[in-house]
C-alpha atoms as a PDB file:
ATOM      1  CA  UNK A   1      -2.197 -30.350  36.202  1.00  0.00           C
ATOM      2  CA  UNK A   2      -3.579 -26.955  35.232  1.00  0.00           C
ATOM      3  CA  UNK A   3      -4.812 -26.765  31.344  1.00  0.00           C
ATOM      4  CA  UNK A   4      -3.205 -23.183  31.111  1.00  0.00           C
ATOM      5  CA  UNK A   5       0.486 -24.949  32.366  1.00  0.00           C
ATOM      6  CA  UNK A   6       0.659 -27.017  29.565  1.00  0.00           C
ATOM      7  CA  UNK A   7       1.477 -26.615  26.213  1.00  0.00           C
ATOM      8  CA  UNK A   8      -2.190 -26.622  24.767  1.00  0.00           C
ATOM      9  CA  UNK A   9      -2.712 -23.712  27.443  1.00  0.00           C
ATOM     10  CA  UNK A  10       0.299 -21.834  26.043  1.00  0.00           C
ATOM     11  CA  UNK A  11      -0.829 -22.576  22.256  1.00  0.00           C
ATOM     12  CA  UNK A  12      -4.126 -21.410  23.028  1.00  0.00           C
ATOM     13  CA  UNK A  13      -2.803 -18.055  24.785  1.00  0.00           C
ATOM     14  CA  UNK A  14      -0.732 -17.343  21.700  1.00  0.00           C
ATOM     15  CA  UNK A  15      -3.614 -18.195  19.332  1.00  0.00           C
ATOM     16  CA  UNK A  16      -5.874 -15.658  21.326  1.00  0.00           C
ATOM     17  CA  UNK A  17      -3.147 -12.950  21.685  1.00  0.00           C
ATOM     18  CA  UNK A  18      -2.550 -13.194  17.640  1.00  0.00           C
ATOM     19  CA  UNK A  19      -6.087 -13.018  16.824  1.00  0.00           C
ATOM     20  CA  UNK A  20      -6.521 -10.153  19.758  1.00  0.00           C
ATOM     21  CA  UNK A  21      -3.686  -8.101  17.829  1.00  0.00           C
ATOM     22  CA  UNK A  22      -5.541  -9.028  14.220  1.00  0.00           C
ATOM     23  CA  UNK A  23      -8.660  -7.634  15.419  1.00  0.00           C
ATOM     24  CA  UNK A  24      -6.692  -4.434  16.967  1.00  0.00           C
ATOM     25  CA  UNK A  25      -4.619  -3.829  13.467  1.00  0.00           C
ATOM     26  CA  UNK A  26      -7.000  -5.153  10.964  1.00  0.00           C
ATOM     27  CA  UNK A  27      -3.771  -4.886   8.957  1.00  0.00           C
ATOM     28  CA  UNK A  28      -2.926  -8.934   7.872  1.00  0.00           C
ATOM     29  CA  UNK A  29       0.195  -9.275  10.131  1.00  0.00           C
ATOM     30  CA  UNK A  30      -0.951 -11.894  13.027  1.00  0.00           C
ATOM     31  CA  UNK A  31      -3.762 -13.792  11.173  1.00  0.00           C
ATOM     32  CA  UNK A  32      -0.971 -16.287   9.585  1.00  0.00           C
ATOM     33  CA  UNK A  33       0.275 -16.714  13.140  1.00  0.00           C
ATOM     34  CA  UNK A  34      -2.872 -17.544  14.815  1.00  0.00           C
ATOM     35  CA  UNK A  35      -3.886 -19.702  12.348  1.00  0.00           C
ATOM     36  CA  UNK A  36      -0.127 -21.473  12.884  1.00  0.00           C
ATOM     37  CA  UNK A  37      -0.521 -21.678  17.118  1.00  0.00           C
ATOM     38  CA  UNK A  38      -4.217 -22.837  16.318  1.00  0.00           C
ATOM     39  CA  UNK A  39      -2.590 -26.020  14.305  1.00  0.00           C
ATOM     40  CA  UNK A  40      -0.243 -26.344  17.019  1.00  0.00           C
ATOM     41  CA  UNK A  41      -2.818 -26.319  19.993  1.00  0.00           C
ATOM     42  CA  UNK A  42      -4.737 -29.191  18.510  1.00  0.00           C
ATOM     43  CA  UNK A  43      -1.191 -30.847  18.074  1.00  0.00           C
ATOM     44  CA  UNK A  44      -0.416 -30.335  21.474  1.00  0.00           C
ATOM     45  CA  UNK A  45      -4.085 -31.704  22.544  1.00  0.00           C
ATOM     46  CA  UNK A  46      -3.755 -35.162  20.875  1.00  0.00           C
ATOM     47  CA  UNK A  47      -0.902 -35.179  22.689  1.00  0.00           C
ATOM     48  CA  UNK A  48       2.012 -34.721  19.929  1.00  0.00           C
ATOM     49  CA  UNK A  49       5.379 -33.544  20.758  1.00  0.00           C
ATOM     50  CA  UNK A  50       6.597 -29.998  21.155  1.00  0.00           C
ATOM     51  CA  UNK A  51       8.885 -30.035  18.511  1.00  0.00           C
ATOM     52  CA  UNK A  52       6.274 -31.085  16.328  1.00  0.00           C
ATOM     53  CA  UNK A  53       3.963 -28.532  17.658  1.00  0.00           C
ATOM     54  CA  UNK A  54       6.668 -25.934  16.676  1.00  0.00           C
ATOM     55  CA  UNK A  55       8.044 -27.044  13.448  1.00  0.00           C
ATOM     56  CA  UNK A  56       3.951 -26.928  12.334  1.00  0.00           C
ATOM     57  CA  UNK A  57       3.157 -23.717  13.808  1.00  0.00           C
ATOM     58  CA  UNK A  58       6.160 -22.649  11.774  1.00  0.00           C
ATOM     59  CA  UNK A  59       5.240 -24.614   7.944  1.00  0.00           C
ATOM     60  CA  UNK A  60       1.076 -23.504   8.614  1.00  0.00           C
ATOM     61  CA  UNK A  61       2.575 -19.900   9.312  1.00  0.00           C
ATOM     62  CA  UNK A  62       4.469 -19.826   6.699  1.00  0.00           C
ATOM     63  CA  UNK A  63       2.553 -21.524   4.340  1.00  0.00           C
ATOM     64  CA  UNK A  64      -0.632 -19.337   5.003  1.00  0.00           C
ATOM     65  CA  UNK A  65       1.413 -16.012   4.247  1.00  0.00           C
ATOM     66  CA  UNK A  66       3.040 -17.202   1.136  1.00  0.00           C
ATOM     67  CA  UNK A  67      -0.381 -18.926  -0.462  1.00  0.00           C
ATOM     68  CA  UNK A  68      -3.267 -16.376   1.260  1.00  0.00           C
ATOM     69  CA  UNK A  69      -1.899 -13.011   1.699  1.00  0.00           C
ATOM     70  CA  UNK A  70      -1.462 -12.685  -1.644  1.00  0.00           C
ATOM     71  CA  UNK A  71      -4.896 -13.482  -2.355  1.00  0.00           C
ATOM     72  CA  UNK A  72      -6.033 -11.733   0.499  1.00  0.00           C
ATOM     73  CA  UNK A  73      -3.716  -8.281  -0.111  1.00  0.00           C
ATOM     74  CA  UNK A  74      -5.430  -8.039  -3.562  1.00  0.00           C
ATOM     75  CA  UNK A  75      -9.000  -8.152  -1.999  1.00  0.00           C
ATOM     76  CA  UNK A  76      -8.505  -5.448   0.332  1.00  0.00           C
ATOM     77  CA  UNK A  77      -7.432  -2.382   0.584  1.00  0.00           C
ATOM     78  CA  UNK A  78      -8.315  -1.952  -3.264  1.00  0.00           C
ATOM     79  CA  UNK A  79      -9.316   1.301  -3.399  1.00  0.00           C
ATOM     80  CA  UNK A  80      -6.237   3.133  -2.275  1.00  0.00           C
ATOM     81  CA  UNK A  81      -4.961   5.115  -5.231  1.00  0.00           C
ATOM     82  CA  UNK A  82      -1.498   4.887  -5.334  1.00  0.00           C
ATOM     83  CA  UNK A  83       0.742   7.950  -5.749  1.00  0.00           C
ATOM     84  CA  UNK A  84       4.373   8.772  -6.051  1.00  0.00           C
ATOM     85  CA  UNK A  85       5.226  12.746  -5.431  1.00  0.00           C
ATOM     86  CA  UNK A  86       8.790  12.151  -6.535  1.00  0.00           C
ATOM     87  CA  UNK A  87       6.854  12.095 -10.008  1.00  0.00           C
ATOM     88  CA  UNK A  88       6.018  16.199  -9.992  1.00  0.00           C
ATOM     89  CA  UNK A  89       9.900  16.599 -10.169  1.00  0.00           C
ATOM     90  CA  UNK A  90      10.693  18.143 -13.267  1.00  0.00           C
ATOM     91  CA  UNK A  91       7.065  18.915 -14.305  1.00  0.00           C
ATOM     92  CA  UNK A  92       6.045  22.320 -16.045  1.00  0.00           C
ATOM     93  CA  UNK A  93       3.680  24.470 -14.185  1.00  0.00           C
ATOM     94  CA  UNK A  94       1.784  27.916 -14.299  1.00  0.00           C
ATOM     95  CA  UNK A  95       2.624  30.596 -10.923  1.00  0.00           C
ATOM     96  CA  UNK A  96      -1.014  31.356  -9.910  1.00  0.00           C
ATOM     97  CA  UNK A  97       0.566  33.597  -6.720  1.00  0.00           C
ATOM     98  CA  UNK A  98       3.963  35.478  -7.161  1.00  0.00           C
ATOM     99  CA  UNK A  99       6.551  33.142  -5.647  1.00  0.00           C
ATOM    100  CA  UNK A 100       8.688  35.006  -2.851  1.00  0.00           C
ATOM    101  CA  UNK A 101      10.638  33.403  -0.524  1.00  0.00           C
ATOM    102  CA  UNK A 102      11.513  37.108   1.414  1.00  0.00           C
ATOM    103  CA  UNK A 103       7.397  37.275   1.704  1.00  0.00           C
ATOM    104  CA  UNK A 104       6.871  33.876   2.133  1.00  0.00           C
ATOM    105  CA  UNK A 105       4.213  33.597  -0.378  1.00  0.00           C
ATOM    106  CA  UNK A 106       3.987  31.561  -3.704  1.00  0.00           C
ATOM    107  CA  UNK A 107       1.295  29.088  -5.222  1.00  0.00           C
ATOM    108  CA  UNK A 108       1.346  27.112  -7.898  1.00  0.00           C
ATOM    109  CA  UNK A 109      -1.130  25.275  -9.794  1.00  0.00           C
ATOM    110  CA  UNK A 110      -0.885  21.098 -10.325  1.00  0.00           C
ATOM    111  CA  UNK A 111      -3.161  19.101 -11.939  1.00  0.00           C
ATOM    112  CA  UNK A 112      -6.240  21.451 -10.871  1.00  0.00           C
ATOM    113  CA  UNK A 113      -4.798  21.919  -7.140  1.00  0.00           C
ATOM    114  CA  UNK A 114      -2.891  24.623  -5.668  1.00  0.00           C
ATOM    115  CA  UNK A 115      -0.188  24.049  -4.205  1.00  0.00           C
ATOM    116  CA  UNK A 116       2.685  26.123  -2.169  1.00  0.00           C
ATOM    117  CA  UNK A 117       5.868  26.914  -4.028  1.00  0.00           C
ATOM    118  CA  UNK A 118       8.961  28.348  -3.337  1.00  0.00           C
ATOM    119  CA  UNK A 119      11.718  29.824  -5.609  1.00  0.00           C
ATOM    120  CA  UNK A 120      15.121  27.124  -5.731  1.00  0.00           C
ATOM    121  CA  UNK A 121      16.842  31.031  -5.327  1.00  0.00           C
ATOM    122  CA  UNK A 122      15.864  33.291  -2.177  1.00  0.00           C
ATOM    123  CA  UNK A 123      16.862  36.334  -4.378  1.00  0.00           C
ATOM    124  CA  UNK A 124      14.778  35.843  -7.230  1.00  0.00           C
ATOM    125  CA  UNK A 125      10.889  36.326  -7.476  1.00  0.00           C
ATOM    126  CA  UNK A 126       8.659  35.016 -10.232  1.00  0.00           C
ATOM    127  CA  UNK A 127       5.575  36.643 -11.317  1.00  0.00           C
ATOM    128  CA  UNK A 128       2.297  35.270 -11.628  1.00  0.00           C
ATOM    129  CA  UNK A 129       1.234  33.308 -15.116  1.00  0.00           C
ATOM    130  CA  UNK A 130       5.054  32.541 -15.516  1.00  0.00           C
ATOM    131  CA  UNK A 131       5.842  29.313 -16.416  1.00  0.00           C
ATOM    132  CA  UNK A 132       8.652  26.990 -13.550  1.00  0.00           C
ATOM    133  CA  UNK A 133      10.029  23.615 -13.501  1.00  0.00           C
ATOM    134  CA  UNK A 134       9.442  22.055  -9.978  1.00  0.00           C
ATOM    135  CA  UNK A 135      13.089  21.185  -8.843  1.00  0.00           C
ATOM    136  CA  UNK A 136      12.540  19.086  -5.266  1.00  0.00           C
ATOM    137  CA  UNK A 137      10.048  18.965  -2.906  1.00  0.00           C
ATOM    138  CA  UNK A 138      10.649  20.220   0.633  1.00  0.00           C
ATOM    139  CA  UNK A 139       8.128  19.589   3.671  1.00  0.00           C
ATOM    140  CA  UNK A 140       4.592  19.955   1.665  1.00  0.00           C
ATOM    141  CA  UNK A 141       6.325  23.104  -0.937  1.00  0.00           C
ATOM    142  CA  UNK A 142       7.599  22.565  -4.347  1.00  0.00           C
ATOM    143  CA  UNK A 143      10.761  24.035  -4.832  1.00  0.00           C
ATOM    144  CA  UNK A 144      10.474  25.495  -8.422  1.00  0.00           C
ATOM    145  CA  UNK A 145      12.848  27.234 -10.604  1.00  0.00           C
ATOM    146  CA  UNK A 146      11.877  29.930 -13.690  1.00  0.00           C
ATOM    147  CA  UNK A 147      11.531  28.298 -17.402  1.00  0.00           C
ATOM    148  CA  UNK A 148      13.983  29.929 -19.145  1.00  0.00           C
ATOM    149  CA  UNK A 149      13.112  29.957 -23.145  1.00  0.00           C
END
């Protein structure tokens, strides 16, 4: 009998096509996976049953992506600064280019960036230096409305 027709040959195919999708992603998806079908392939070589084979491959799966990824998640990746732009709703900024929506033109300063801006109201057009609330966020503009004192 071929090795590749049994189930060591399968395990072994899924182990590599796990791993080959880890190495392709880099992302911690298939690692737990791999690491399951590897358990199961040496199962499956000492000769235990396939049931067996797949009720381990499921526990070691599972058990590597409840007790490692964890770990693992905190190790990578760390450096990514997390950011929420729902947050600039409602925050108080300074026009740095009249806002028009008939010209198409408006900037707005945040946190030492410009950014585009648009008036919530086509027909009204706010100066530069005045002060707006932002109101929503459409595409990559703030939609910002006038202070009124």
């Amino acid at each position: 009998m071929d090795f590749i027709s049994t189930p060591a040959g399968y395990w072994l195919i899924i182990t590599v096509a796990f791993a080959l999708i880890e190495l392709a992603t880099v992302g911690l998806v298939t690692i737990w996976f791999a690491a399951g079908s590897f358990v199961a392939l040496i199962l499956a070589i000492l000769g235990v049953g396939i049931p067996l084979q797949i009720a381990v491959f499921v526990l070691v799966s599972v058990i590597c992506i409840a007790a490692v990824r964890p770990l693992a998640a905190k190790h990578f990746n760390n450096n990514l600064t997390k950011t929420n732009i729902d947050s600039v709703i409602g925050k108080k900024l300074i026009v740095k280019t009249t806002i028009d929506n008939m010209k198409d033109s408006g900037k707005v300063e945040m946190e030492g960036s410009i950014w585009l801006a648009r008036s919530t109201d086509d027909d009204i057009i706010i100066p530069e230096g005045e002060e707006v609330v932002v109101e929503k966020i459409v595409g990559n503009k703030l939609m910002v409305k006038k202070v009124i004192d």
